[in-house]
Structure formats: C-alpha cells, structure tokens
C-alpha atoms as a PDB file:
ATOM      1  CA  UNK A   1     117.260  85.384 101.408  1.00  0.00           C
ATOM      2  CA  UNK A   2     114.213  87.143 102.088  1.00  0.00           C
ATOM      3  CA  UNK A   3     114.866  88.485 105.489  1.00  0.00           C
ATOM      4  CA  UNK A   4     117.904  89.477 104.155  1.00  0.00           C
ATOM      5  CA  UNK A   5     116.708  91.677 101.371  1.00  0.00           C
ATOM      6  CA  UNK A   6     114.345  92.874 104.267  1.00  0.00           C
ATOM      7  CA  UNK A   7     117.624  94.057 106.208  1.00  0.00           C
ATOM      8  CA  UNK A   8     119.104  95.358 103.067  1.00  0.00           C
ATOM      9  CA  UNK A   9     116.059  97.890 102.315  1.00  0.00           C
ATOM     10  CA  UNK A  10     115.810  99.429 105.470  1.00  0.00           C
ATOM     11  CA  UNK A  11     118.568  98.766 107.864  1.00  0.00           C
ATOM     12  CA  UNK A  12     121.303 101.141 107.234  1.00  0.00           C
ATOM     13  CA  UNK A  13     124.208  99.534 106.427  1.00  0.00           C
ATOM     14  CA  UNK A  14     127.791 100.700 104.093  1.00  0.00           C
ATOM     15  CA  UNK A  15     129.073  96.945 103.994  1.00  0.00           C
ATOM     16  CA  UNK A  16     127.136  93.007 103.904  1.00  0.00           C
ATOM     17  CA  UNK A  17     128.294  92.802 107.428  1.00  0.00           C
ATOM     18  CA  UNK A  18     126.612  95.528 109.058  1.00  0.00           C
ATOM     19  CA  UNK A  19     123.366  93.796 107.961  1.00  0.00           C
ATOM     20  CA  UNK A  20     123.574  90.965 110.058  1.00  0.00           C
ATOM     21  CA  UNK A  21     124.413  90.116 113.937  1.00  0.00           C
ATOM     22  CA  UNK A  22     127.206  88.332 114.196  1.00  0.00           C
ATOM     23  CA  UNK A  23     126.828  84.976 114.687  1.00  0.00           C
ATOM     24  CA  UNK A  24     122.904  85.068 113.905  1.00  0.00           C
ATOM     25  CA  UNK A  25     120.937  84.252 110.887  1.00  0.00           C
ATOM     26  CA  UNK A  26     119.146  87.235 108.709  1.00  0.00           C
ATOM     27  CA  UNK A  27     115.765  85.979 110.445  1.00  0.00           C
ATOM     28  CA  UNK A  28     117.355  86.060 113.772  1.00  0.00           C
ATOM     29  CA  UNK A  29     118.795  89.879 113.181  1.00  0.00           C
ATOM     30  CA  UNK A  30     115.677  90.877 111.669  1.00  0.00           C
ATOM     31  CA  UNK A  31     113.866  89.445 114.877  1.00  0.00           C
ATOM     32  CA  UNK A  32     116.297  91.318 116.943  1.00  0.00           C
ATOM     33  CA  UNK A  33     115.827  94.635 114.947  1.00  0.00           C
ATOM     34  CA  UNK A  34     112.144  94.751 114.124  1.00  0.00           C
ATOM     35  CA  UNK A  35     111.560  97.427 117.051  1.00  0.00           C
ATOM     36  CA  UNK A  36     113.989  99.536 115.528  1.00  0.00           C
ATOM     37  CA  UNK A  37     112.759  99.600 112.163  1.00  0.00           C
ATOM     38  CA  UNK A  38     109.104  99.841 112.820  1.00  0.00           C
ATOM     39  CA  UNK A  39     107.995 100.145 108.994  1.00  0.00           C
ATOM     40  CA  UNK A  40     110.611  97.468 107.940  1.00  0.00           C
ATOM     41  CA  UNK A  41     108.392  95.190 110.688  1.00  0.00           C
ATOM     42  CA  UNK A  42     105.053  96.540 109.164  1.00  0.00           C
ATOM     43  CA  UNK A  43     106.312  96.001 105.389  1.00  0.00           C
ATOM     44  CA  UNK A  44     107.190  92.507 106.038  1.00  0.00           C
ATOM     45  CA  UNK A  45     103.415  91.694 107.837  1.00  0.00           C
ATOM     46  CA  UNK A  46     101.718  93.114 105.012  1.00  0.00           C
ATOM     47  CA  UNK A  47     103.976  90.696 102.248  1.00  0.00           C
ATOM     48  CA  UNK A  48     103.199  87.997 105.061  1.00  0.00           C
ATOM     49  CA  UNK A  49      99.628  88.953 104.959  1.00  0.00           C
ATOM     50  CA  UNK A  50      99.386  89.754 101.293  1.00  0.00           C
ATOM     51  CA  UNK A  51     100.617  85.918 100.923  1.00  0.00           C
ATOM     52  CA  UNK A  52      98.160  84.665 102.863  1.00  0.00           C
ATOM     53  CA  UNK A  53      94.881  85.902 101.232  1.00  0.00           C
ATOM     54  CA  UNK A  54      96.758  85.045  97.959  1.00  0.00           C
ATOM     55  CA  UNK A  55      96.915  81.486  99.223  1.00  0.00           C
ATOM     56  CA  UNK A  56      93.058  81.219 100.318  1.00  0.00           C
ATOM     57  CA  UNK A  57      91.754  83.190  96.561  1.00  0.00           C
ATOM     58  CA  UNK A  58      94.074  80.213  95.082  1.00  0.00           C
ATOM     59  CA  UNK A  59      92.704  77.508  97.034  1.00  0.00           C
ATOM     60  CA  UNK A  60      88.828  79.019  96.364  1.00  0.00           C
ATOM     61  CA  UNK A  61      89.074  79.410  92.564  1.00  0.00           C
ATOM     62  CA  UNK A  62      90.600  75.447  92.858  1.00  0.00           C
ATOM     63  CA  UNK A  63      87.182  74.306  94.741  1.00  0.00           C
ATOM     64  CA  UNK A  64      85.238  76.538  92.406  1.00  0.00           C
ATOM     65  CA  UNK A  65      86.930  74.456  89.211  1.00  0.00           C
ATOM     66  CA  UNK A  66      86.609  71.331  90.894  1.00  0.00           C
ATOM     67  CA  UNK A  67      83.000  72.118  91.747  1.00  0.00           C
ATOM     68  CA  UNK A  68      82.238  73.298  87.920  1.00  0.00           C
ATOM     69  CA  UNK A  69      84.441  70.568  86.520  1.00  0.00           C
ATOM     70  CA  UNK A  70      81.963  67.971  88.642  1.00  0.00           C
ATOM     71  CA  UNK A  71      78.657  70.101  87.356  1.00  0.00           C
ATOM     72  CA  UNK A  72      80.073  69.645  83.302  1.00  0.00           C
ATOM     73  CA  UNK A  73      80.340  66.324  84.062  1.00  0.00           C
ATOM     74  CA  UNK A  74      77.570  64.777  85.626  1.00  0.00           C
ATOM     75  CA  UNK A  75      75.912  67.101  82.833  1.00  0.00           C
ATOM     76  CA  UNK A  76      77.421  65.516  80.345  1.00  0.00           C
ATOM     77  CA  UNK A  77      76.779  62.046  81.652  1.00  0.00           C
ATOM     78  CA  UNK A  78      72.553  63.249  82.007  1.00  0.00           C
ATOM     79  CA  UNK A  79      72.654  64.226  78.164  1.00  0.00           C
ATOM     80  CA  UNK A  80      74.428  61.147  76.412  1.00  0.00           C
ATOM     81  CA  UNK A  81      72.609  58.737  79.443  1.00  0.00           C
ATOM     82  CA  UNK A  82      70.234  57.876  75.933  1.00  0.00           C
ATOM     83  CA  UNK A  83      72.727  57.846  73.535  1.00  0.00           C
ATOM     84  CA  UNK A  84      72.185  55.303  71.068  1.00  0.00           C
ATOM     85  CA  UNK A  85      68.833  54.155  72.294  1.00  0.00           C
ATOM     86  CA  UNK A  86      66.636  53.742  69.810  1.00  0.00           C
ATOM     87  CA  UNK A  87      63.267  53.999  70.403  1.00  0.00           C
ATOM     88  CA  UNK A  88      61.066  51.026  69.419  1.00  0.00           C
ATOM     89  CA  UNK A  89      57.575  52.004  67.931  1.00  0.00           C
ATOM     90  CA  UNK A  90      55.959  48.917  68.581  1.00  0.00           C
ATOM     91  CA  UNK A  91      56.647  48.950  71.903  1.00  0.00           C
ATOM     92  CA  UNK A  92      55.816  52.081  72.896  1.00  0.00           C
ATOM     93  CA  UNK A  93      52.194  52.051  71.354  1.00  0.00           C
ATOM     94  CA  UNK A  94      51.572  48.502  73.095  1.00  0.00           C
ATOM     95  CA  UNK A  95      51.991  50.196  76.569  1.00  0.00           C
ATOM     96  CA  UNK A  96      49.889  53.761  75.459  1.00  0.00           C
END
C-alpha cells in the first residue's frame, strides 16, 4: 500500500491503472520508475531513513529504562537490606 500511495503522489496518472505496470506489483513499478521520478525516489529514502533513526531513539530510550529501572532497584534493595533489624544494645557495647 505504501509504494502505491508513493506512485499515486507523484506519478502522473488520470486512472488506478496508469499507476502500475501491468503485470507488476506497486514495489516492482516503483522500482522500475524511480529514475523517472527522481524526488518521488528521494522522498521515499528520507521516510526509509526517517524510520530508521526512529527505530534506534526507540530502542535507546528502552536500554536507558531498563538501565534506570535496574539502578531503582538495586537501590531499593540497598535501603530496605536493614529493614526490620533491630539493633541490640547489649551487643553492640560488648564488642566497643
């Protein structure tokens, strides 16, 4: 569908089957035509290239909530590592 919409917005074309070579598939046609329609080619690598960095900032903020996720929780696990000790008096003034 997307190479077809491609075709659509800058191929010139009165009727749906002046968009596409017969007997080929939209990607085939646009393939085919590329060289003809120079900005419909340069259009369609920046979407492909505008994907593509959206893709790696997606998988970067991931790692970055994994990572911070991980921080929180061996945080968490250093503060309540003494919860519910108690500390015994006696004990402590033996040993000082």
């Amino acid at each position: 569908m997307y190479f077809f919409q491609l075709l659509e917005l800058f191929k010139p074309w009165r009727d749906e089957s002046d968009l596409c070579t017969e007997g080929k598939t939209s990607y085939e046609t646009l393939v085919e035509k590329q060289l003809n329609y120079p900005v419909m080619k340069e259009y369609h690598e920046q979407q492909v290239h505008t994907t593509s960095q959206d893709e790696e900032i997606h998988t970067a903020v991931k790692e970055k909530a994994r990572q911070l996720s991980e921080e929180t929780a061996v945080a968490e696990d250093e503060e309540t590592a003494l919860e519910g000790y108690v500390i015994n008096h006696a004990e402590t003034a033996i040993v000082s």
